[in-house]
N, C-alpha and C. Protein backbone atom coordinates (compact mmCIF):
# COMPACT_ATOMS: atom_id res chain seq x y z
N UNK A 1 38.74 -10.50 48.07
CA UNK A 1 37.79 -9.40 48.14
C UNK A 1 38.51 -8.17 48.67
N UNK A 2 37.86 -7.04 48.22
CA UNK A 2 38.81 -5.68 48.50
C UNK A 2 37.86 -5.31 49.52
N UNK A 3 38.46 -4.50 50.10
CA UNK A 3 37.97 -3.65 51.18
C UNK A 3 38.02 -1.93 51.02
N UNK A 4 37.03 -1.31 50.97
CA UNK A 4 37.54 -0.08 51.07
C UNK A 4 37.62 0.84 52.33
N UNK A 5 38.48 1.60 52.53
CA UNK A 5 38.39 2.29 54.11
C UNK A 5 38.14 3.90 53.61
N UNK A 6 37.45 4.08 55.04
CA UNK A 6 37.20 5.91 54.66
C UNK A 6 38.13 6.52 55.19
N UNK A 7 38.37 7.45 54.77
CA UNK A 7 39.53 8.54 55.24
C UNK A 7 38.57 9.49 55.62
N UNK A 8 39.11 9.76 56.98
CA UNK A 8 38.31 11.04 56.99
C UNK A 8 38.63 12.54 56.44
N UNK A 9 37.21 13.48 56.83
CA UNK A 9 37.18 13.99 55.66
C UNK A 9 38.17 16.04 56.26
N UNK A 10 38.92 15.88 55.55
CA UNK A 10 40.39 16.94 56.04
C UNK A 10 41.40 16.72 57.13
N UNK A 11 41.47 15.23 56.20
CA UNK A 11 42.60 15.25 57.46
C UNK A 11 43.86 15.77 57.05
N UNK A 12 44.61 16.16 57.86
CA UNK A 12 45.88 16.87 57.62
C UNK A 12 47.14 16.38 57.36
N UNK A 13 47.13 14.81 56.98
CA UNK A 13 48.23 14.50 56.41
C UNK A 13 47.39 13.20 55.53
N UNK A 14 47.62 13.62 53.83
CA UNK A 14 46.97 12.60 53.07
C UNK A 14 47.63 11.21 53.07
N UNK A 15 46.66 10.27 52.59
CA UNK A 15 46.84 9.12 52.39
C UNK A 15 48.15 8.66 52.15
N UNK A 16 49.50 8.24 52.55
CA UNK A 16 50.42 8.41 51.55
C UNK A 16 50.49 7.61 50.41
N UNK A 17 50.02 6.01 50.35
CA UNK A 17 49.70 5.62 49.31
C UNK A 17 48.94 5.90 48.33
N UNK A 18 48.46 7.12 48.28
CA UNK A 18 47.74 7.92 47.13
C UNK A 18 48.57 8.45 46.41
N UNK A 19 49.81 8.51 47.40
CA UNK A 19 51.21 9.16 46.16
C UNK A 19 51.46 8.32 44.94
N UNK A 20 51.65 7.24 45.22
CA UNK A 20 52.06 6.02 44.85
C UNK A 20 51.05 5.19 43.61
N UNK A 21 49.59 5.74 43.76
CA UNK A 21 48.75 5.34 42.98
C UNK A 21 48.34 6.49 41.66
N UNK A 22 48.56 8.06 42.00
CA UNK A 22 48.38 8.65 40.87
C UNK A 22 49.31 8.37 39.92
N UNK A 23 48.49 8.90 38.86
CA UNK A 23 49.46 8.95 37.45
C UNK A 23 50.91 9.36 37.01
N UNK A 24 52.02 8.73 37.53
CA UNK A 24 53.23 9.27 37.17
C UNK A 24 53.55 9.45 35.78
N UNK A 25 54.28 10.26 35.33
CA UNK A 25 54.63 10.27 33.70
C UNK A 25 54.99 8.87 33.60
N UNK A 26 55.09 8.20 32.48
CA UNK A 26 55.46 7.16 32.06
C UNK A 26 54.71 6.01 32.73
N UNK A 27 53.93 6.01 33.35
CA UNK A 27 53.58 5.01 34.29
C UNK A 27 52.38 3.98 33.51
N UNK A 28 51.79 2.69 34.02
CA UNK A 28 50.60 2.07 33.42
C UNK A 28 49.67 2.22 34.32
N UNK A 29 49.64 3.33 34.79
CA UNK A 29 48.23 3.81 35.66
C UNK A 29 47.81 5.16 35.52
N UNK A 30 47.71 6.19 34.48
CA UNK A 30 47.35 6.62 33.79
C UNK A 30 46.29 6.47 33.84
N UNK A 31 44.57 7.54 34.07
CA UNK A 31 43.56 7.75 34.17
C UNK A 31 42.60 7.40 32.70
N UNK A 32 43.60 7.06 31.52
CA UNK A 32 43.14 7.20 30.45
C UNK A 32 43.80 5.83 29.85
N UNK A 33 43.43 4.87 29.77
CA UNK A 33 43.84 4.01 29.54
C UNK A 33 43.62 3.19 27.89
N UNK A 34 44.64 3.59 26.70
CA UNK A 34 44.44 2.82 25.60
C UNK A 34 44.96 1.73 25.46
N UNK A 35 44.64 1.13 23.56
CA UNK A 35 45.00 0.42 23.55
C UNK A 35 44.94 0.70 21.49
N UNK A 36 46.10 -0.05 20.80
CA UNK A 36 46.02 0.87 19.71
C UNK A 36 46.78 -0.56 18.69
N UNK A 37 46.32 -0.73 17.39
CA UNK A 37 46.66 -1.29 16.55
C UNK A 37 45.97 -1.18 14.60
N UNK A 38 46.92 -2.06 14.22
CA UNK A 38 46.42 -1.91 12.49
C UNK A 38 45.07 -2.86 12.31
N UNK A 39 44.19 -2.77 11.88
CA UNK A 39 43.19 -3.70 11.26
C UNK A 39 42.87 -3.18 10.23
N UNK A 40 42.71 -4.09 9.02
CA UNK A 40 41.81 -3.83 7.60
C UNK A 40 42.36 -2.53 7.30
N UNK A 41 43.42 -2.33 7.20
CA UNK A 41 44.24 -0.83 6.48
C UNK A 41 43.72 0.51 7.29
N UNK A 42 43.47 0.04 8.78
CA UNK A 42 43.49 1.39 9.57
C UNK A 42 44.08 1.43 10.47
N UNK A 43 44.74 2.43 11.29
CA UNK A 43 45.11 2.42 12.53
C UNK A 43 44.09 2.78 13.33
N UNK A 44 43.99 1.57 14.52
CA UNK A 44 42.99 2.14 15.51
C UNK A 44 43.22 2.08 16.77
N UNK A 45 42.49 3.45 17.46
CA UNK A 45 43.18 3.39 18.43
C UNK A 45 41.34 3.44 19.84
N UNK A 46 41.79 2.67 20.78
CA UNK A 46 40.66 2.77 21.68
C UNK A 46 40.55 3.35 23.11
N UNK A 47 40.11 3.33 23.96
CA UNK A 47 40.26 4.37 24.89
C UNK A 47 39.07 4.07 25.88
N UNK A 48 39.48 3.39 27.13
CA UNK A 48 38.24 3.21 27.92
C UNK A 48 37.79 4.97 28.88
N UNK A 49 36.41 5.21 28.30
CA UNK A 49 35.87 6.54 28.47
C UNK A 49 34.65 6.46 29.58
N UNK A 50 34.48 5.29 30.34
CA UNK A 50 33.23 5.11 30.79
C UNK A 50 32.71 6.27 31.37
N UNK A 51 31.06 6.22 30.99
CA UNK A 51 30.59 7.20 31.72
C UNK A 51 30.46 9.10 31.45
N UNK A 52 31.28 8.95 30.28
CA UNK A 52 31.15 10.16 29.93
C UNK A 52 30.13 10.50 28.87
N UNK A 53 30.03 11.45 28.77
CA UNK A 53 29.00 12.39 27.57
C UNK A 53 29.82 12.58 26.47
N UNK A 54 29.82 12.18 24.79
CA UNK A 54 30.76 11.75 23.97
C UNK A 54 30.71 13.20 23.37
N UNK A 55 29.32 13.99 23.37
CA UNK A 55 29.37 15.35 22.95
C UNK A 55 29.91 16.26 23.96
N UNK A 56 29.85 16.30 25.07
CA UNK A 56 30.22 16.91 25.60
C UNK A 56 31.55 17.22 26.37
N UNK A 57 31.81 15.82 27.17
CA UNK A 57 33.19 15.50 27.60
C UNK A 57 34.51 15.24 26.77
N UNK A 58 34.03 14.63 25.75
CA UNK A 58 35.59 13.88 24.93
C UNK A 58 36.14 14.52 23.93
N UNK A 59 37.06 15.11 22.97
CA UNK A 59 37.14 15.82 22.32
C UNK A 59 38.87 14.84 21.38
N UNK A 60 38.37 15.03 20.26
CA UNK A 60 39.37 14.21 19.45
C UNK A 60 40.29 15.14 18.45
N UNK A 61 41.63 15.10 18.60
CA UNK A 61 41.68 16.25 17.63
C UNK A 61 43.20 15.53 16.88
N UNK A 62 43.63 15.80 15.91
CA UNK A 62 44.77 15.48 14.63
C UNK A 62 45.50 16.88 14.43
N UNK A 63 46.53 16.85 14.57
CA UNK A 63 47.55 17.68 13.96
C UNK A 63 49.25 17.87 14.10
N UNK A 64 49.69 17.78 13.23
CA UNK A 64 51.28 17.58 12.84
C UNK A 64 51.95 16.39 12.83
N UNK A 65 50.77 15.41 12.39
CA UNK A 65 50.91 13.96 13.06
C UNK A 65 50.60 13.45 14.29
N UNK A 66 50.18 13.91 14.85
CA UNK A 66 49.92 13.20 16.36
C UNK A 66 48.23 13.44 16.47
N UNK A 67 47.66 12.36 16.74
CA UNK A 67 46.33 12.27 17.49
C UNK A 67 46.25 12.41 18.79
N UNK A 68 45.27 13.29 19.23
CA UNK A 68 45.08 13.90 20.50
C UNK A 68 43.89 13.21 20.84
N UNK A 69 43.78 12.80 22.31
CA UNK A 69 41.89 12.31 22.40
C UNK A 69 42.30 13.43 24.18
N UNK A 70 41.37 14.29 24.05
CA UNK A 70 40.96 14.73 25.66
C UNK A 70 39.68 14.38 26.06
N UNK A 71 39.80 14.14 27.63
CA UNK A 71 38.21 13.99 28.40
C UNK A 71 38.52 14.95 29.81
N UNK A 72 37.32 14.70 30.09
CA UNK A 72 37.16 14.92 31.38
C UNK A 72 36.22 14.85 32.01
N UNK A 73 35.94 14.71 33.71
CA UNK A 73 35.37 13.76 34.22
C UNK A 73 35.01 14.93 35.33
N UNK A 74 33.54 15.52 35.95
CA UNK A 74 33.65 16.47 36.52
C UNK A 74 32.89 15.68 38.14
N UNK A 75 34.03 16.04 39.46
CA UNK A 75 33.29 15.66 40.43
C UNK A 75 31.84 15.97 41.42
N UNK A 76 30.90 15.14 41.33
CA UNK A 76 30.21 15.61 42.52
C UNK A 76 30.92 15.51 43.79
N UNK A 77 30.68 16.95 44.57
CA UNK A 77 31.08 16.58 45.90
C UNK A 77 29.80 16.13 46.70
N UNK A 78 30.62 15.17 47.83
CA UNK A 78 29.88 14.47 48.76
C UNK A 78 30.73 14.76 50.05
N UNK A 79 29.98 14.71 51.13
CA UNK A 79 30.25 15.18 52.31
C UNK A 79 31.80 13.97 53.11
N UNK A 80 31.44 12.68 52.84
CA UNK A 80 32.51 11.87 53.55
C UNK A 80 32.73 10.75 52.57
N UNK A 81 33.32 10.75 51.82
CA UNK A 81 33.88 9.30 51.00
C UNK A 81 34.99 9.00 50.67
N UNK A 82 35.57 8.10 49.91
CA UNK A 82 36.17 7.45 48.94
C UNK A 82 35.97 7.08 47.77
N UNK A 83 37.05 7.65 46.93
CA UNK A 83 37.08 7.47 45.38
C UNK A 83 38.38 6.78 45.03
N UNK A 84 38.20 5.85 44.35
CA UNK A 84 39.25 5.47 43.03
C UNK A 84 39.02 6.10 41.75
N UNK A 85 38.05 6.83 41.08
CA UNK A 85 37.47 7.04 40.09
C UNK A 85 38.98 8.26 40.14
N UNK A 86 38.89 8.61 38.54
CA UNK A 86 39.60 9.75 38.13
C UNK A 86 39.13 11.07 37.68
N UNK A 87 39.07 11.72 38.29
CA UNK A 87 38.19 13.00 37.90
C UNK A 87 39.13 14.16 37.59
N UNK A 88 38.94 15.15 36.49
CA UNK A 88 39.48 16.20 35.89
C UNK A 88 39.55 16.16 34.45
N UNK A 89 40.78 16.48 33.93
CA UNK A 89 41.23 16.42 32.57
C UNK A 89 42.38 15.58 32.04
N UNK A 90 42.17 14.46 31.14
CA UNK A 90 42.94 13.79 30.59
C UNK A 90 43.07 13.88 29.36
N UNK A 91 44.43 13.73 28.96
CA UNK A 91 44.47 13.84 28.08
C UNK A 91 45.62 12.74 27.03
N UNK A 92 45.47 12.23 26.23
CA UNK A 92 45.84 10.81 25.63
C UNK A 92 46.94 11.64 24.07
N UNK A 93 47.92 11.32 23.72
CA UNK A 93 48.32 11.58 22.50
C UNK A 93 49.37 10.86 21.95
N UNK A 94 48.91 10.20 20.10
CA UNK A 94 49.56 8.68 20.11
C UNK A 94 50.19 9.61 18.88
N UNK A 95 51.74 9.59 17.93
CA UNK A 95 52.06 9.83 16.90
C UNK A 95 51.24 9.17 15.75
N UNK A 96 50.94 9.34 14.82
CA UNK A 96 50.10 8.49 13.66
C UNK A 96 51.09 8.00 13.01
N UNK A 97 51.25 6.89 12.65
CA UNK A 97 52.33 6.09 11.49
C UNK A 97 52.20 6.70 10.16
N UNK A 98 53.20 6.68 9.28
CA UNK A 98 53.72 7.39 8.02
C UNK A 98 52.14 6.23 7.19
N UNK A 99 51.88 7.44 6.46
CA UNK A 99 50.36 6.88 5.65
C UNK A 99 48.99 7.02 6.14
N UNK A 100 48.98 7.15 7.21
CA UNK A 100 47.30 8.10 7.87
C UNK A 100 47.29 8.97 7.55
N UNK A 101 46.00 9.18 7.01
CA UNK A 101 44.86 10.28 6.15
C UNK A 101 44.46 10.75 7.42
N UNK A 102 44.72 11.98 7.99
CA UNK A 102 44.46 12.62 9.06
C UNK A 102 43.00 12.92 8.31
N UNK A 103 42.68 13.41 7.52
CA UNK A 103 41.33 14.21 6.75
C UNK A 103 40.47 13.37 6.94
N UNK A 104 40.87 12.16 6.94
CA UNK A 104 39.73 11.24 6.94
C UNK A 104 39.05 10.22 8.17
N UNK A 105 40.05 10.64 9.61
CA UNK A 105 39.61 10.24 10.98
C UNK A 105 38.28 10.24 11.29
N UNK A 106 37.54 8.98 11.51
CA UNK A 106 36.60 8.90 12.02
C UNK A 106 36.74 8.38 13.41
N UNK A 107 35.21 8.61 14.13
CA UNK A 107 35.26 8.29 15.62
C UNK A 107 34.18 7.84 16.25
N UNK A 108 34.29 6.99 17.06
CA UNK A 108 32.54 6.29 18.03
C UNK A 108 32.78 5.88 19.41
N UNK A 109 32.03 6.01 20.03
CA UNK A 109 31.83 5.84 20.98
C UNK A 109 30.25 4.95 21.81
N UNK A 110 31.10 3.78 22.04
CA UNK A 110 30.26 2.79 22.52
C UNK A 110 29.98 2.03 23.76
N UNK A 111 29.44 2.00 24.54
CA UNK A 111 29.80 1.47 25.92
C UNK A 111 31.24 1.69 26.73
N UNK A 112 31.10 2.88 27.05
CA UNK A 112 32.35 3.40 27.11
C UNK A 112 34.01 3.29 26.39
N UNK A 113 33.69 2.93 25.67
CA UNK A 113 34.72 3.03 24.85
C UNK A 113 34.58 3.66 23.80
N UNK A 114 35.70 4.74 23.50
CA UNK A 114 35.99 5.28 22.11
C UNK A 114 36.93 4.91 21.36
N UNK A 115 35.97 4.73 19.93
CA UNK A 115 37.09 3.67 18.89
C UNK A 115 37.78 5.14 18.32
N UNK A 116 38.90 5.41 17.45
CA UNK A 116 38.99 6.30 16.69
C UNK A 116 39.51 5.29 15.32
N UNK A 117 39.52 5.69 14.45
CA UNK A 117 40.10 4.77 13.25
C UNK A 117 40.75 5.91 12.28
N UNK A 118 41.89 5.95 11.99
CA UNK A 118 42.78 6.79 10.71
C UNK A 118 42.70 5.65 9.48
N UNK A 119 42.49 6.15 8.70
CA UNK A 119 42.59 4.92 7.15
C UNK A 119 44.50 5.31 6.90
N UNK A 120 45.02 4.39 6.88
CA UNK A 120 46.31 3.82 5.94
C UNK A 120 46.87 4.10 4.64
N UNK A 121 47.34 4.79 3.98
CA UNK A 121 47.52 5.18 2.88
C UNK A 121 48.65 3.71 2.74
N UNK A 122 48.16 2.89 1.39
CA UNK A 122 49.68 1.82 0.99
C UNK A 122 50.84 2.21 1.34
N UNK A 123 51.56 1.82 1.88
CA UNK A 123 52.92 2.33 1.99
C UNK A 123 53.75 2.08 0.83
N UNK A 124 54.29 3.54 0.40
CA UNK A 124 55.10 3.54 -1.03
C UNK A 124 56.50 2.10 -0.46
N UNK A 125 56.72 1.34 -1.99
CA UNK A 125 57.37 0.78 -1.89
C UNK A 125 59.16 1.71 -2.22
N UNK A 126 60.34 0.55 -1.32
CA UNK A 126 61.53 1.33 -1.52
C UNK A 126 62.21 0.97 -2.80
N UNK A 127 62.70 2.30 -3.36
CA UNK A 127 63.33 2.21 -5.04
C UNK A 127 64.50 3.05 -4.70
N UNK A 128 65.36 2.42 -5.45
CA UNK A 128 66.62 3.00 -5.98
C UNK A 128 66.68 4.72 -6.60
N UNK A 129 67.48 5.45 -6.13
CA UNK A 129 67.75 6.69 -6.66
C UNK A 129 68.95 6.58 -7.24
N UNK A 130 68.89 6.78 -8.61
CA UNK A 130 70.41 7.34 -9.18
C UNK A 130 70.87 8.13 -9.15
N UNK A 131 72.63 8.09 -8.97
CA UNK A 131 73.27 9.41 -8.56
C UNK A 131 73.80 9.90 -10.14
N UNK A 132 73.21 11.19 -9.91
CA UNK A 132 73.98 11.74 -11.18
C UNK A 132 75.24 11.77 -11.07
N UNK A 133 76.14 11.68 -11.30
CA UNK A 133 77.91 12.14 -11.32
C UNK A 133 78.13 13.08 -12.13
N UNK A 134 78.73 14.04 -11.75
CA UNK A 134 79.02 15.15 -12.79
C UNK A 134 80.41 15.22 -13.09
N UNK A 135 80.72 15.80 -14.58
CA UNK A 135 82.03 15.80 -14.20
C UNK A 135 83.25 16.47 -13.65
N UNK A 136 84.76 16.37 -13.30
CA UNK A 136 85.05 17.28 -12.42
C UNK A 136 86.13 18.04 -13.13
């Protein structure tokens, strides 16, 4: 069982293990947490969003190849607590594999989770090019 402790509220030297728990680049603790694969000729990618407003907070966007998903999470303040929750702006962005129909990205959002799905274009098969030779 966890325990949570209060910090009080301005104190003048923070938590230091709060260093240690935000989001470093590269890290698997990241406020935005996916998870992404092929099914039935799509790439899909998911995204635990709990709690947000899908019109309002989340915003999905495609371009130059890369899928973008942003949220954000706005705090109530309260006079003395503790949070683990992540509050601000996140933002998620996966390259799309060679053959996603960017035009045709659809998106849902269901019990906190947002699915996104790109459809697959067949992947052209590899063929031989002949070299012309000219002569010299």
């Amino acid at each position: 069982m966890t325990s949570l402790a209060r910090r009080p509220v301005g104190a003048l030297i923070p938590d230091l293990w709060d260093m240690f728990e935000t989001s470093w680049p590269f890290s698997s603790r990241h406020p935005m947490h996916i998870e992404d694969f092929v099914e039935k000729g799509a790439y899909v990618v998911r995204a635990e969003l709990p709690g947000l407003d899908a019109t309002k907070d989340i915003d999905v966007s495609a371009a130059n190849g890369v899928l973008t998903i942003t949220a954000k999470r706005e705090e109530t303040t309260k006079e003395q607590h503790r949070t683990e929750f992540h509050y601000g702006s996140f933002t998620r962005s996966v390259t799309l594999p060679a053959g996603a129909d960017a035009e045709k990205i659809a998106a849902k959002y269901e019990k906190g989770i947002l699915e996104v799905r790109v459809p697959l274009a067949a992947a052209p098969e590899e063929r031989k090019i002949a070299i012309d030779v000219q002569p010299e």
